[in-house]
C-alpha atoms as a PDB file:
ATOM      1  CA  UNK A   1      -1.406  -8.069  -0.403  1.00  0.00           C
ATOM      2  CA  UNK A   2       0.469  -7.512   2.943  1.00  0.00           C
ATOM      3  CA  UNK A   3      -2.369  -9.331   4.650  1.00  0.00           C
ATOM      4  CA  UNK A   4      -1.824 -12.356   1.996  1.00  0.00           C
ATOM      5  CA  UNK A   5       1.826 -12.178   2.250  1.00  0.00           C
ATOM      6  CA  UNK A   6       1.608 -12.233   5.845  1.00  0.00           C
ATOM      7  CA  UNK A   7       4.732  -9.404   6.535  1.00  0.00           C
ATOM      8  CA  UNK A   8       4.955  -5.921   6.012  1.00  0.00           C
ATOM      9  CA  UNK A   9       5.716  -4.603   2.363  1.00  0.00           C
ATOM     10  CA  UNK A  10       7.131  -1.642   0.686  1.00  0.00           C
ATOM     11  CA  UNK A  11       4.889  -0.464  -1.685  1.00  0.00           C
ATOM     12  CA  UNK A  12       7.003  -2.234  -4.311  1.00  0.00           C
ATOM     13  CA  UNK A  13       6.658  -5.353  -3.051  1.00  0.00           C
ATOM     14  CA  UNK A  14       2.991  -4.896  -2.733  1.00  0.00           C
ATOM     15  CA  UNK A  15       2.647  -3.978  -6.233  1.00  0.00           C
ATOM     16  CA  UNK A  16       4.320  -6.777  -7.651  1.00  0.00           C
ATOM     17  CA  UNK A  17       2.673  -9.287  -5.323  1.00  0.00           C
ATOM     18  CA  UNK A  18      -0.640  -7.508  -6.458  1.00  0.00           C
ATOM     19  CA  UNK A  19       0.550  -7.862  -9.879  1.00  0.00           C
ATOM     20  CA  UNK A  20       1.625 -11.552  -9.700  1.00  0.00           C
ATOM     21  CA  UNK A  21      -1.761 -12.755  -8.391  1.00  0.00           C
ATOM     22  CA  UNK A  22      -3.330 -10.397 -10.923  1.00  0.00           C
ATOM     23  CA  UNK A  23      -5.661  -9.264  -7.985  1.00  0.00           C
ATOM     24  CA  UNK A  24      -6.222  -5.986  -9.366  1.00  0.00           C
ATOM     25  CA  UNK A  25      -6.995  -4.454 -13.552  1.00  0.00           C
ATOM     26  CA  UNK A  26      -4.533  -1.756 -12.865  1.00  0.00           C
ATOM     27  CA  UNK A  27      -4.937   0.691 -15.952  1.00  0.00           C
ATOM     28  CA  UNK A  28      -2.693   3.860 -14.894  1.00  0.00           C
ATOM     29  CA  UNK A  29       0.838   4.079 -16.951  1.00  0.00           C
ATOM     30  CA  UNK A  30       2.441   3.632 -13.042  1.00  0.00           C
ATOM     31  CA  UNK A  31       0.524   1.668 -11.212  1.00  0.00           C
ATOM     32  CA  UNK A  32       3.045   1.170  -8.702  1.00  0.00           C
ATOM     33  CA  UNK A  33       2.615   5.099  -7.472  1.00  0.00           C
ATOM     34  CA  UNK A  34      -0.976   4.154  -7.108  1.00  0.00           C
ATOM     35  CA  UNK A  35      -0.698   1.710  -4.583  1.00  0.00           C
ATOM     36  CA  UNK A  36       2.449   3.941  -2.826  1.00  0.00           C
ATOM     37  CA  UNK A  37       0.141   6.412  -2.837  1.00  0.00           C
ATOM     38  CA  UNK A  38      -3.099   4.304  -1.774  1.00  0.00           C
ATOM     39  CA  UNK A  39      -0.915   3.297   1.120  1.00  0.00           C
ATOM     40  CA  UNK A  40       0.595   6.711   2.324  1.00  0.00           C
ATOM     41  CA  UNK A  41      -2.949   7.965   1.948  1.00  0.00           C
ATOM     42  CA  UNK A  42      -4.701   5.187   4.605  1.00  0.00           C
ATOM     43  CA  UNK A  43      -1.078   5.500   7.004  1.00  0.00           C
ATOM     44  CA  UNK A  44      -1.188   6.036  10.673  1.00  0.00           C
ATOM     45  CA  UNK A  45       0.014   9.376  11.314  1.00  0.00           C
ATOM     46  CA  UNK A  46      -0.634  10.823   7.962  1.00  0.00           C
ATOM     47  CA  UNK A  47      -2.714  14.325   7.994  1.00  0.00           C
ATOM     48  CA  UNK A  48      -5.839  12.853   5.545  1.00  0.00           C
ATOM     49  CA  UNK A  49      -7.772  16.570   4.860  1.00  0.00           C
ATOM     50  CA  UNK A  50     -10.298  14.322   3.095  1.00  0.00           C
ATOM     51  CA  UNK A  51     -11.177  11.926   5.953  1.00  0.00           C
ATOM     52  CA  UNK A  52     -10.382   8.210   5.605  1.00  0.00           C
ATOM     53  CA  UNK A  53      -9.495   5.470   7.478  1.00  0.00           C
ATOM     54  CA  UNK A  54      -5.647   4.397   8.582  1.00  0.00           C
ATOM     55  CA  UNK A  55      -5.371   1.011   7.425  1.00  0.00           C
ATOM     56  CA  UNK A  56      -1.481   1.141   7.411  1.00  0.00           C
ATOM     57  CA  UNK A  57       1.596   1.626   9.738  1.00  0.00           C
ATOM     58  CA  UNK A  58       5.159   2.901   8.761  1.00  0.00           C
ATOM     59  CA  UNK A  59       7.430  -0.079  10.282  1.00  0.00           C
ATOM     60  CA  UNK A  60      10.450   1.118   8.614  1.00  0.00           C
ATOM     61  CA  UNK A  61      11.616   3.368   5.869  1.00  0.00           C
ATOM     62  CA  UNK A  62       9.776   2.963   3.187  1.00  0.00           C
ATOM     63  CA  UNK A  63       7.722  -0.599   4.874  1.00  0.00           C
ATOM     64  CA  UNK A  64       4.460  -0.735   5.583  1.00  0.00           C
ATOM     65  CA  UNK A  65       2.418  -3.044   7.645  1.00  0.00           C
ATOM     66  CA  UNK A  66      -1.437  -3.635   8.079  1.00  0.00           C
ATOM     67  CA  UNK A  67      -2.861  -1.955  11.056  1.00  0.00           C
END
């Protein structure tokens, strides 16, 4: 999505943009935490205990950008 949209995101505006170009099923009852949390979890700087790559930066509060 951010790549698509070309900016940085918030994982709001992710979701919806996600949502609009129905790129993804999503089946949870708050889908939107998933991808908060999907980003958070694959963030520069974040302590991963289960490995994985960083795939995102924190630009601002709350704004994420690919990395």
């Amino acid at each position: 999505a951010m790549k698509a949209a070309g900016k940085p995101l918030t994982a709001k505006e992710a979701y919806d943009f996600i949502k609009a170009k129905d790129l993804y099923p999503f089946k949870a009852q708050n889908p939107q935490s998933i991808v908060a949390g999907t980003i958070r979890k694959h963030c520069k700087g974040v302590d991963r205990k289960n490995g994985g790559k960083e795939y995102f930066e924190e630009v601002s509060k709350g704004q994420y950008k690919l990395i």
